[in-house]
N, C-alpha and C. Protein backbone atom coordinates (compact mmCIF):
# COMPACT_ATOMS: atom_id res chain seq x y z
N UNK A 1 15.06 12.24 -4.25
CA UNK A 1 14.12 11.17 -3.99
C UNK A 1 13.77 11.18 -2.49
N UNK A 2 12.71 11.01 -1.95
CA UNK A 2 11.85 10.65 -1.07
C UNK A 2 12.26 9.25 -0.23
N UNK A 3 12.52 9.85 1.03
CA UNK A 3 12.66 8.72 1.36
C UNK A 3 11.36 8.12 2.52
N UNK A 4 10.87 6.82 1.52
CA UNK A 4 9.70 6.49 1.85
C UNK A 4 9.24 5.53 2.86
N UNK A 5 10.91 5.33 3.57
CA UNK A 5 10.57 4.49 4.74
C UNK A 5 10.34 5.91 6.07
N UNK A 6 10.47 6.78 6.36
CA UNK A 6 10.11 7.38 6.92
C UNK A 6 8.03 7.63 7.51
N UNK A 7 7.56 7.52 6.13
CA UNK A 7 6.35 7.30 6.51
C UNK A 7 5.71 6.27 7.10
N UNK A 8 4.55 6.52 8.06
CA UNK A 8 3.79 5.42 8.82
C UNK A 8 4.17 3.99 8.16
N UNK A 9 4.43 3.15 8.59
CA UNK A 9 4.33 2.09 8.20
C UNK A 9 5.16 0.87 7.28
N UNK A 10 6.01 2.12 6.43
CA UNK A 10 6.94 1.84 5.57
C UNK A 10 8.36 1.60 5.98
N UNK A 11 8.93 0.91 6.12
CA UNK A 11 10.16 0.57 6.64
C UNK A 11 11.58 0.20 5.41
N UNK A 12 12.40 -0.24 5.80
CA UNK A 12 13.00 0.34 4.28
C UNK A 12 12.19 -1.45 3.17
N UNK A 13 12.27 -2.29 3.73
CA UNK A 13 11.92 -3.41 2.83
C UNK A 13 10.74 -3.00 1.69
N UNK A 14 9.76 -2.46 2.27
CA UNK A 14 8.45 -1.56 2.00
C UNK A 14 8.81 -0.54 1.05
N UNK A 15 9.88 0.21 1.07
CA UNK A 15 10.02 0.98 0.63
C UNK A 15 10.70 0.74 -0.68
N UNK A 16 11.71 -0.55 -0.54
CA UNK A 16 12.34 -0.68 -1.73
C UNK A 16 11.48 -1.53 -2.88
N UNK A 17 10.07 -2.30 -2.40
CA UNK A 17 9.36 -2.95 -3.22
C UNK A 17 8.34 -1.78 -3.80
N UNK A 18 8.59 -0.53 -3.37
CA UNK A 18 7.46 0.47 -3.85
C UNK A 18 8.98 0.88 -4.92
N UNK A 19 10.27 1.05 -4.65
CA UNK A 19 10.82 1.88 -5.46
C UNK A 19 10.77 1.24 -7.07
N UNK A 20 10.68 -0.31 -6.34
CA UNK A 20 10.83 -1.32 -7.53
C UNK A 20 9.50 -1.07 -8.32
N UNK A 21 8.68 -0.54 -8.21
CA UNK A 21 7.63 0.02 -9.08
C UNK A 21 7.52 0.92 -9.51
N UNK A 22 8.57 2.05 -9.38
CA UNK A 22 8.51 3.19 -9.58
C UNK A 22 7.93 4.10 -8.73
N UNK A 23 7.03 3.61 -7.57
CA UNK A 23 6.51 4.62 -6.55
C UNK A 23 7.87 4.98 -5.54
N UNK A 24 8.29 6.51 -5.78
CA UNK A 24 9.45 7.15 -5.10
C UNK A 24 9.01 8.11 -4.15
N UNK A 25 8.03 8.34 -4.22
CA UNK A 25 7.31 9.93 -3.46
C UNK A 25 6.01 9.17 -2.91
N UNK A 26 5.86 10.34 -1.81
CA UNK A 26 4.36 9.81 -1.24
C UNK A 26 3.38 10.64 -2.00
N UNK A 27 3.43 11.71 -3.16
CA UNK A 27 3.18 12.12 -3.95
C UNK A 27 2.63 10.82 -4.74
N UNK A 28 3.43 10.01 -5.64
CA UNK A 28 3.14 8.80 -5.99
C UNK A 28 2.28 7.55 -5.85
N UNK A 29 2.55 7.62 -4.30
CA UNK A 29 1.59 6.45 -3.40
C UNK A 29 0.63 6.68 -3.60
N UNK A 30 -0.24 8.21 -3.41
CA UNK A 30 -1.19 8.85 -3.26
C UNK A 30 -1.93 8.91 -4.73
N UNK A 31 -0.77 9.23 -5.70
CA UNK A 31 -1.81 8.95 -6.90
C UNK A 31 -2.18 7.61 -7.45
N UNK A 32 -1.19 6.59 -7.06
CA UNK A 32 -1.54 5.28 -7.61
C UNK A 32 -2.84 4.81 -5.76
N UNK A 33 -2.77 4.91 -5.17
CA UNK A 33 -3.56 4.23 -4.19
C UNK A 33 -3.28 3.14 -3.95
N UNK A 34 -3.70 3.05 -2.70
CA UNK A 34 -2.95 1.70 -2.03
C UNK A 34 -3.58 0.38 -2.95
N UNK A 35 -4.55 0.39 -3.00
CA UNK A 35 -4.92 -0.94 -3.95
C UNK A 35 -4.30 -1.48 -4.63
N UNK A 36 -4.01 -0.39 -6.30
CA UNK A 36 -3.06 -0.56 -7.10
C UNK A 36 -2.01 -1.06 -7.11
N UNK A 37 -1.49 -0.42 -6.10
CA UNK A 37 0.22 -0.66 -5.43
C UNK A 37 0.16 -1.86 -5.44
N UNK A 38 -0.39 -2.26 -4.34
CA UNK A 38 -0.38 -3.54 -3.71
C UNK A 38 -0.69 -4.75 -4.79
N UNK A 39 -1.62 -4.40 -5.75
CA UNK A 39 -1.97 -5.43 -6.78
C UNK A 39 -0.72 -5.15 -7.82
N UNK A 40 -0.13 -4.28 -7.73
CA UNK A 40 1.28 -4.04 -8.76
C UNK A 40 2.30 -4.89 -8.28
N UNK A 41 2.65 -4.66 -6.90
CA UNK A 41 3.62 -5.28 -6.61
C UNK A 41 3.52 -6.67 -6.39
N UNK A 42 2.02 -7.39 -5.81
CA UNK A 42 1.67 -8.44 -6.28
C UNK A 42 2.07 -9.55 -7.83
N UNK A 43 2.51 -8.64 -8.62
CA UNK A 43 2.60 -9.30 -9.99
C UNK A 43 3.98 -10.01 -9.85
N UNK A 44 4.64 -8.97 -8.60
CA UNK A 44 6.21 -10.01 -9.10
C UNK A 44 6.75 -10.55 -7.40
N UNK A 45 5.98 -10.19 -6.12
CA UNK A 45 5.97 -10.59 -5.29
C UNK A 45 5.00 -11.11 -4.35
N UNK A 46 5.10 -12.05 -4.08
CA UNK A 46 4.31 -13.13 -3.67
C UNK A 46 4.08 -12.65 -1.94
N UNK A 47 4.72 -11.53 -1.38
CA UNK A 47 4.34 -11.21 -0.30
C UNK A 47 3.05 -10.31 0.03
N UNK A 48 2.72 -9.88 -1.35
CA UNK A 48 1.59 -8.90 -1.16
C UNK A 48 0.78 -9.61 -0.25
N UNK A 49 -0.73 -8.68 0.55
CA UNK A 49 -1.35 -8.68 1.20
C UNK A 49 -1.94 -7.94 1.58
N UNK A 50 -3.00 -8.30 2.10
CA UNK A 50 -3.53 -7.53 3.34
C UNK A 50 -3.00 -6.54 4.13
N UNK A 51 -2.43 -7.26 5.14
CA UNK A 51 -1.53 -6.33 5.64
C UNK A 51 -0.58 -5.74 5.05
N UNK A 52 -0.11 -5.34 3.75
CA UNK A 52 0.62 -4.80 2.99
C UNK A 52 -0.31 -3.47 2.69
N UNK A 53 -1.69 -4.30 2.23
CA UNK A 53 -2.34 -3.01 2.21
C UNK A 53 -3.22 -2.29 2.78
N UNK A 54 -3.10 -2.09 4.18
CA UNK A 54 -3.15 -1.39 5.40
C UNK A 54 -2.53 -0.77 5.82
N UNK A 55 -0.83 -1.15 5.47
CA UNK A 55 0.04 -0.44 5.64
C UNK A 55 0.29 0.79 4.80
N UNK A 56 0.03 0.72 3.89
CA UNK A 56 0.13 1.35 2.30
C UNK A 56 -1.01 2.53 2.52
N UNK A 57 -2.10 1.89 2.73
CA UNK A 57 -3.46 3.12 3.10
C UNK A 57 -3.42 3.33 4.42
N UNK A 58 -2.73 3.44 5.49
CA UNK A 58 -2.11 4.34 6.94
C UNK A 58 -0.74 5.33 6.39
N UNK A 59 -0.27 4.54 5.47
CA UNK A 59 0.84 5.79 4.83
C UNK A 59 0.44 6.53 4.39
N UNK A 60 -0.81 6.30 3.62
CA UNK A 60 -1.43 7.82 2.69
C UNK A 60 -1.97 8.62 3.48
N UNK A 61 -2.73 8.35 4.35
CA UNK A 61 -3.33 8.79 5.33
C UNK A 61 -2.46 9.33 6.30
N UNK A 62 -1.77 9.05 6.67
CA UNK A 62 -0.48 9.34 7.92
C UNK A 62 -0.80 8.91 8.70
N UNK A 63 -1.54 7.57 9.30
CA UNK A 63 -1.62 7.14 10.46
C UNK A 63 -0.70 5.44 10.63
N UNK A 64 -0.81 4.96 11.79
CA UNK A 64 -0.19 4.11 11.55
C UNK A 64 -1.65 3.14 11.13
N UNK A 65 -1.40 1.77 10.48
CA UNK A 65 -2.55 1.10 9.67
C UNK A 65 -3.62 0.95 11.10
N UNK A 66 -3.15 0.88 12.32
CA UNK A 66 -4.21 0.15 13.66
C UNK A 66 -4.95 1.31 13.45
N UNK A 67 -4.66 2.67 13.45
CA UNK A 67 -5.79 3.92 13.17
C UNK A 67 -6.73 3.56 12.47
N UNK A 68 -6.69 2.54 11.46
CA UNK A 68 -7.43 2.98 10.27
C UNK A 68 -8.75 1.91 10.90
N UNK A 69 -10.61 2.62 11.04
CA UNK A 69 -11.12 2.23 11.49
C UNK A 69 -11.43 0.49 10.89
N UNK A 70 -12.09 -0.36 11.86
CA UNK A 70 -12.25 -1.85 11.16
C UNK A 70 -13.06 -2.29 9.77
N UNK A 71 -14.27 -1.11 10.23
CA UNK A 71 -15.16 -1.13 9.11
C UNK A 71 -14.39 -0.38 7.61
N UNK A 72 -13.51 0.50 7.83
CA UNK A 72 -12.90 1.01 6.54
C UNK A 72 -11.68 -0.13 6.13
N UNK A 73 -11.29 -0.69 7.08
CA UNK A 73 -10.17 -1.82 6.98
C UNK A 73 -11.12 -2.88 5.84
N UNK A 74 -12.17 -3.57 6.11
CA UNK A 74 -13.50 -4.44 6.01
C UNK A 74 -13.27 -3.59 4.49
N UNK A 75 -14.09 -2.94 4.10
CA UNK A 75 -13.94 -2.14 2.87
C UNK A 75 -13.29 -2.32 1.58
N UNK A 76 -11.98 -1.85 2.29
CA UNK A 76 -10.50 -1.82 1.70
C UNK A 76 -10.67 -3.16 1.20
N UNK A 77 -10.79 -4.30 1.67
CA UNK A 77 -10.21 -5.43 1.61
C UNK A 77 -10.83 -6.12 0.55
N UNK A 78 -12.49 -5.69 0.52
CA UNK A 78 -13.44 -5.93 -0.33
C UNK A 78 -13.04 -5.64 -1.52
N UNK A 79 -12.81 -4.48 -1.71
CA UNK A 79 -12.28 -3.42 -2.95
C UNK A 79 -11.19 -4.18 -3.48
N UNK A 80 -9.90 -4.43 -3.04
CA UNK A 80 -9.09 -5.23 -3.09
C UNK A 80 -9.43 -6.73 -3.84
N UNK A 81 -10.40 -7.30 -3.11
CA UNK A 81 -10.45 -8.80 -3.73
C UNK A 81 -11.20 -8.68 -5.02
N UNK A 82 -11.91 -7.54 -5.07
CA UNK A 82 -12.73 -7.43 -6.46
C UNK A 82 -11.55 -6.60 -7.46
N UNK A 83 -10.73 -6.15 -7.31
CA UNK A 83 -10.21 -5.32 -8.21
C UNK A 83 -9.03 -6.44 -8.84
N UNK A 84 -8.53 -7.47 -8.01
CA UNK A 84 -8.06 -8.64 -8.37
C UNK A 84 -8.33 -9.16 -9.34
N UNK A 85 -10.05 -9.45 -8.65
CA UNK A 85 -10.73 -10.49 -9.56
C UNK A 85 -11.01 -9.52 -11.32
N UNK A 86 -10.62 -8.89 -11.12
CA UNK A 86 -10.31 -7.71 -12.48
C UNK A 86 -9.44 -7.98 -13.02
N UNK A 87 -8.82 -8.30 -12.83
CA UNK A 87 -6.95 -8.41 -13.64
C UNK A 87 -7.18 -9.50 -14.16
């Protein structure tokens, strides 16, 4: 197993609410996308966010989340509140 606090952003807390979903690999992260994640782990923790998922899409990416430009941040977030409003 992957250890997924090593990547940008992920620290071990981060890491153990992704294991708790079954995301173990950044292999994983990458196929579910940060959205998902974040709206997954949302179902049983009340910390999700925003900044959860910035963090999540600077991990896929390998940057840390401040890399990730404002207007793609803006985006993300959009995508996010509509994919919500889906569930």
């Amino acid at each position: 197993m992957e250890d997924l606090s090593q990547l940008p952003n992920i620290g071990e807390v981060l890491a153990g609410k992704l294991s708790d979903i079954g995301i173990t690999s950044r292999a994983d992260l990458v196929a579910k996308g940060s959205i998902e994640t974040v709206i997954q782990i949302g179902d049983t923790d009340t910390t999700a966010c925003y900044n959860m998922l910035y963090a999540l899409e600077g991990a896929i990416r390998g940057v840390r989340w401040h890399g990730i430009p404002k207007e793609e941040r803006k985006k993300l977030k959009e995508e996010f509140d509509s994919a919500r409003e889906l569930k």
